[in-house]
N, C-alpha and C. Protein backbone atom coordinates (compact mmCIF):
# COMPACT_ATOMS: atom_id res chain seq x y z
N UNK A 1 50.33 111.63 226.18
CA UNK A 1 50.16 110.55 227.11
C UNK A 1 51.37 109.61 227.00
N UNK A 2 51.88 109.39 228.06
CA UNK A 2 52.80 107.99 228.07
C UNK A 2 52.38 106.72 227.74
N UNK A 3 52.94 106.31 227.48
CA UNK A 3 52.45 104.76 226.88
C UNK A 3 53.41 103.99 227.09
N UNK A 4 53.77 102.23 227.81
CA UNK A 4 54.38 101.52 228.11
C UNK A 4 53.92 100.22 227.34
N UNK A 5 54.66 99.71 226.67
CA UNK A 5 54.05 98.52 225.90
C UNK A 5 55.15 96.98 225.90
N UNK A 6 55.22 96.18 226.57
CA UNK A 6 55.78 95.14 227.02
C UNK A 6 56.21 93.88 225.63
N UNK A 7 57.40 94.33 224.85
CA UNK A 7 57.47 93.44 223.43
C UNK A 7 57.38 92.41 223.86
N UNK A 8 57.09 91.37 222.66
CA UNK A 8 56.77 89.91 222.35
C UNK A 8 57.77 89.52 221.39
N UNK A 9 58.65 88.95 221.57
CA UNK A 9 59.37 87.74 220.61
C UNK A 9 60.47 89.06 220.49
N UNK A 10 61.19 89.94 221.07
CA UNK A 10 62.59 90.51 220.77
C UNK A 10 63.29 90.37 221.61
N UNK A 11 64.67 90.66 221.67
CA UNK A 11 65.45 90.94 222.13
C UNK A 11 65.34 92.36 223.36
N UNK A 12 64.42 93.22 222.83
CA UNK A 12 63.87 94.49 224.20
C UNK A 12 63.07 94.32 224.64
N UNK A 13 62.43 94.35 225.72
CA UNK A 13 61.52 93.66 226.85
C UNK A 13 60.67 94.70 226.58
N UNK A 14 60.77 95.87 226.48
CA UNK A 14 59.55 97.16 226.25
C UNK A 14 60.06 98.11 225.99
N UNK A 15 58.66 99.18 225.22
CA UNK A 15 58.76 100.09 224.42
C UNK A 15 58.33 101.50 225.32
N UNK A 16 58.57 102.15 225.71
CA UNK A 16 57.90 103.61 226.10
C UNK A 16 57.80 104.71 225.12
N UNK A 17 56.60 105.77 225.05
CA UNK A 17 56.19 106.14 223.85
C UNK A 17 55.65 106.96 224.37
N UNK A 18 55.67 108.49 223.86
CA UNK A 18 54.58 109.39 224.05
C UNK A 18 54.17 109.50 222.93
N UNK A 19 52.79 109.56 223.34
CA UNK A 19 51.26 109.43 221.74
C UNK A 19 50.71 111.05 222.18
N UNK A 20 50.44 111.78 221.15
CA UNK A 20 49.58 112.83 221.71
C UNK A 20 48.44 113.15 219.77
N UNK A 21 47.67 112.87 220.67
CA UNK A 21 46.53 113.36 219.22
C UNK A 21 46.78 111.64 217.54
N UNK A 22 47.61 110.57 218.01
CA UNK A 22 47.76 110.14 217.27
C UNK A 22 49.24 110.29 216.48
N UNK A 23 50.16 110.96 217.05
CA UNK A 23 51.60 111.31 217.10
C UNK A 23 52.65 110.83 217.92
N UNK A 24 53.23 110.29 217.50
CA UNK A 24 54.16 109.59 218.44
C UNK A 24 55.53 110.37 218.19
N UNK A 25 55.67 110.20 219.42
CA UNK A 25 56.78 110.74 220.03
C UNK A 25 58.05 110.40 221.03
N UNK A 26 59.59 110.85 221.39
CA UNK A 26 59.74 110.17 222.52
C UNK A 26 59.92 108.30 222.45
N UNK A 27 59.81 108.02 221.55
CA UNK A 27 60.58 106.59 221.49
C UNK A 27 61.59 106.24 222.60
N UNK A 28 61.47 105.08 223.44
CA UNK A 28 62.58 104.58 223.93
C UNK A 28 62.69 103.41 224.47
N UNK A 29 63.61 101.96 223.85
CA UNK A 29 63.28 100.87 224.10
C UNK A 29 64.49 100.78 225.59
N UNK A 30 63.96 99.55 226.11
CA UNK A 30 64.40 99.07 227.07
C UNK A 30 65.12 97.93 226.43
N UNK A 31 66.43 97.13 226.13
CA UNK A 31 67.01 95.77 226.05
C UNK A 31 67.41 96.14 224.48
N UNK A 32 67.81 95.19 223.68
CA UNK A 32 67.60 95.14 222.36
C UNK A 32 69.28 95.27 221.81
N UNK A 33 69.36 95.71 220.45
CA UNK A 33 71.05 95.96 219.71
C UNK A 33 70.19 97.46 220.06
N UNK A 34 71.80 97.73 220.05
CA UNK A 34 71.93 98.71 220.19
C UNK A 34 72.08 100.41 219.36
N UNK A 35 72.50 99.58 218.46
CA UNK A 35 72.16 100.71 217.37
C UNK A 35 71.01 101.21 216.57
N UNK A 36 70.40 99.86 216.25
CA UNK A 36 69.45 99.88 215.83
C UNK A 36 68.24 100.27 217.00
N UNK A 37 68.31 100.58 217.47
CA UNK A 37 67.21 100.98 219.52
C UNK A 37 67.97 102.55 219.05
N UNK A 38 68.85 103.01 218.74
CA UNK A 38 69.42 104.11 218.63
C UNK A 38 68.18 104.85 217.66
N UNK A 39 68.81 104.52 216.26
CA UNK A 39 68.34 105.04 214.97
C UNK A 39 66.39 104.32 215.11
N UNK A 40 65.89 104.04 215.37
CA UNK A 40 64.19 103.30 215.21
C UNK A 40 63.76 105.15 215.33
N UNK A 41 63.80 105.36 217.13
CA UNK A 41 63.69 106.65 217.64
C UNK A 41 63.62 107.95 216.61
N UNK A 42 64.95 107.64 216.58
CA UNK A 42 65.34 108.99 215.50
C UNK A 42 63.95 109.06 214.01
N UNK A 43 64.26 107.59 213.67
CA UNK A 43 63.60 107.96 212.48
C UNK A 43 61.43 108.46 212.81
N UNK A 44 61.28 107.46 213.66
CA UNK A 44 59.85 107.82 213.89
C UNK A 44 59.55 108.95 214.15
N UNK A 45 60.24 109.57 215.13
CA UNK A 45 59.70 110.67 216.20
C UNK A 45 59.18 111.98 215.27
N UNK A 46 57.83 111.95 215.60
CA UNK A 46 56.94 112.76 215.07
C UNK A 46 55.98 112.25 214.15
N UNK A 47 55.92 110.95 213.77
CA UNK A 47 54.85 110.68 212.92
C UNK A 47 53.90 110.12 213.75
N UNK A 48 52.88 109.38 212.85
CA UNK A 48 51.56 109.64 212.92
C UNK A 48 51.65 107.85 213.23
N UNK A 49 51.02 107.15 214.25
CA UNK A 49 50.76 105.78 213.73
C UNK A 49 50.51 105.47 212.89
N UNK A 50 49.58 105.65 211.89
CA UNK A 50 49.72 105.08 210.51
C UNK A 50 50.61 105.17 209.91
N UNK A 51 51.70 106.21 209.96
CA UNK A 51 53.30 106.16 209.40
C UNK A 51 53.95 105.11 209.97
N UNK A 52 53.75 104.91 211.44
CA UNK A 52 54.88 104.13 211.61
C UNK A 52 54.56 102.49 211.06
N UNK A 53 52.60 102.10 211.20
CA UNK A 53 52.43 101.34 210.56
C UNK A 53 52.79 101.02 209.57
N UNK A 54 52.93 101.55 208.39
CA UNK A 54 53.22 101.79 206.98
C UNK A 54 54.26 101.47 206.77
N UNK A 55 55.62 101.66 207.57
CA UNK A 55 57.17 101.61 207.14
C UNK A 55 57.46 100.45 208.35
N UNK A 56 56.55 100.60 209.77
CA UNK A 56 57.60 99.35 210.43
C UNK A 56 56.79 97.97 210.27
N UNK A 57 55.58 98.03 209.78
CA UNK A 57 55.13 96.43 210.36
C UNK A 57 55.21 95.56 209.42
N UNK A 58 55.38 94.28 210.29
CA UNK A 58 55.76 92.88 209.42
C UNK A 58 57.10 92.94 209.33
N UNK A 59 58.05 93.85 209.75
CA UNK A 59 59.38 93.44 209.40
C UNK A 59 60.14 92.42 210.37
N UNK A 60 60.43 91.54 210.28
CA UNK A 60 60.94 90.11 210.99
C UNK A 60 62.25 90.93 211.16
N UNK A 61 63.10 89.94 212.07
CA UNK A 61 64.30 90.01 212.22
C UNK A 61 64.89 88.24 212.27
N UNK A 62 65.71 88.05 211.35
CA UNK A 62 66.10 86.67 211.27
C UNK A 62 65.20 85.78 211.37
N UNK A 63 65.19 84.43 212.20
CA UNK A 63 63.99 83.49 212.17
C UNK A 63 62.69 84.18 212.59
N UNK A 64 62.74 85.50 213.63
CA UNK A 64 61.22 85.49 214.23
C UNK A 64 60.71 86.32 213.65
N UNK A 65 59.34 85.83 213.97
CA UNK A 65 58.17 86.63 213.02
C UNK A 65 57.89 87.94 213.73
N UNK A 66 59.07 88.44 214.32
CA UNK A 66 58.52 90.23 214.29
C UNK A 66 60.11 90.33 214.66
N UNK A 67 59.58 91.61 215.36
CA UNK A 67 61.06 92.85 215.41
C UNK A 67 60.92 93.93 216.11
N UNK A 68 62.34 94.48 216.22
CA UNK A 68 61.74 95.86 217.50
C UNK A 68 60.69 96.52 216.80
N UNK A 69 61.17 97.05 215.44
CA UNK A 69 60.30 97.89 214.48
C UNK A 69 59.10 97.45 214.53
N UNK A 70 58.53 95.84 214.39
CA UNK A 70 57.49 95.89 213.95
C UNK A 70 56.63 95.73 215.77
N UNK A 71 57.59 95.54 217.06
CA UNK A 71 57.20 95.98 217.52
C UNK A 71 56.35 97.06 217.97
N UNK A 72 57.57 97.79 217.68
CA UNK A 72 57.11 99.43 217.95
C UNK A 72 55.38 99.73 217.28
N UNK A 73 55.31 99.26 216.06
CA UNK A 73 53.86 99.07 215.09
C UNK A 73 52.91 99.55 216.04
N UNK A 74 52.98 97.64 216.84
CA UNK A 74 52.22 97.11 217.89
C UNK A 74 51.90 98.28 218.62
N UNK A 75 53.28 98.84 219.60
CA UNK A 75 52.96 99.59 220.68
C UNK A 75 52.54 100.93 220.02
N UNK A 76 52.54 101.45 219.06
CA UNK A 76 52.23 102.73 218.41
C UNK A 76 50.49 102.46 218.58
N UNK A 77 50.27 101.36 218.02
CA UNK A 77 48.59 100.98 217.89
C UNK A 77 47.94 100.37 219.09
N UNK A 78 48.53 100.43 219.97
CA UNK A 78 48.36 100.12 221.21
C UNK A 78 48.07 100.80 222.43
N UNK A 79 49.15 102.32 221.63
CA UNK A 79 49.40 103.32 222.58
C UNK A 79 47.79 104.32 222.02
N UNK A 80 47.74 104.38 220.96
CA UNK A 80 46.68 105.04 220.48
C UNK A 80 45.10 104.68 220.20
N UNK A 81 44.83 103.14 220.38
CA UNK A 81 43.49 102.58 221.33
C UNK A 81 43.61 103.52 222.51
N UNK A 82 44.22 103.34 223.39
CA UNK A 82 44.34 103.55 224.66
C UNK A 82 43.91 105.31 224.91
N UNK A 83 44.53 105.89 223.91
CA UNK A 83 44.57 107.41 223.71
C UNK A 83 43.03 107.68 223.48
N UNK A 84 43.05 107.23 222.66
CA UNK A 84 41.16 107.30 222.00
C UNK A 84 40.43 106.67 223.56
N UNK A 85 40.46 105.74 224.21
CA UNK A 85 39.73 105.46 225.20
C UNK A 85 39.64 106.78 226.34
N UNK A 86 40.66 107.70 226.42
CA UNK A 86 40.38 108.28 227.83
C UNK A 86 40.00 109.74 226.99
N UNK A 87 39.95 109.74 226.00
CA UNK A 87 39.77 111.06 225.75
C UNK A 87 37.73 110.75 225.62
């Protein structure tokens, strides 16, 4: 399933994500640095939301209290409510 998730407090305006069974996949931010929007992708693709929970959330970036990463968290657990609802 596709998943579109609209960040809060970064620099990338949104996340697109394919979730299948609780697997994420397909990472790709919209806005953000650029390298780091590069390498996030790379490293997730194929785990499990609770992986990405585990390694991205709570990580700040400078003053604000989140980040693409801990974005991504968000939209990983966001994307997979959503998954569980239509199945």
């Amino acid at each position: 399933m596709e998943y579109i998730y609209k960040t809060k407090g970064t620099c990338s305006s949104k996340i697109r994500l394919d979730i299948n069974d609780g697997v994420v996949t397909n990472v790709v931010y919209t806005g953000g640095c650029d390298g780091n929007l590069k390498a996030i992708p790379r490293l997730v693709d194929g785990m499990t939301v609770e992986q990405i929970e585990e390694k991205c959330k709570g990580i700040h970036c400078g003053f604000k209290s989140t980040s693409c990463a801990d974005q991504l968290a968000c939209a990983a657990r966001e994307a997979y409510e959503a998954e569980k609802k239509q199945k």
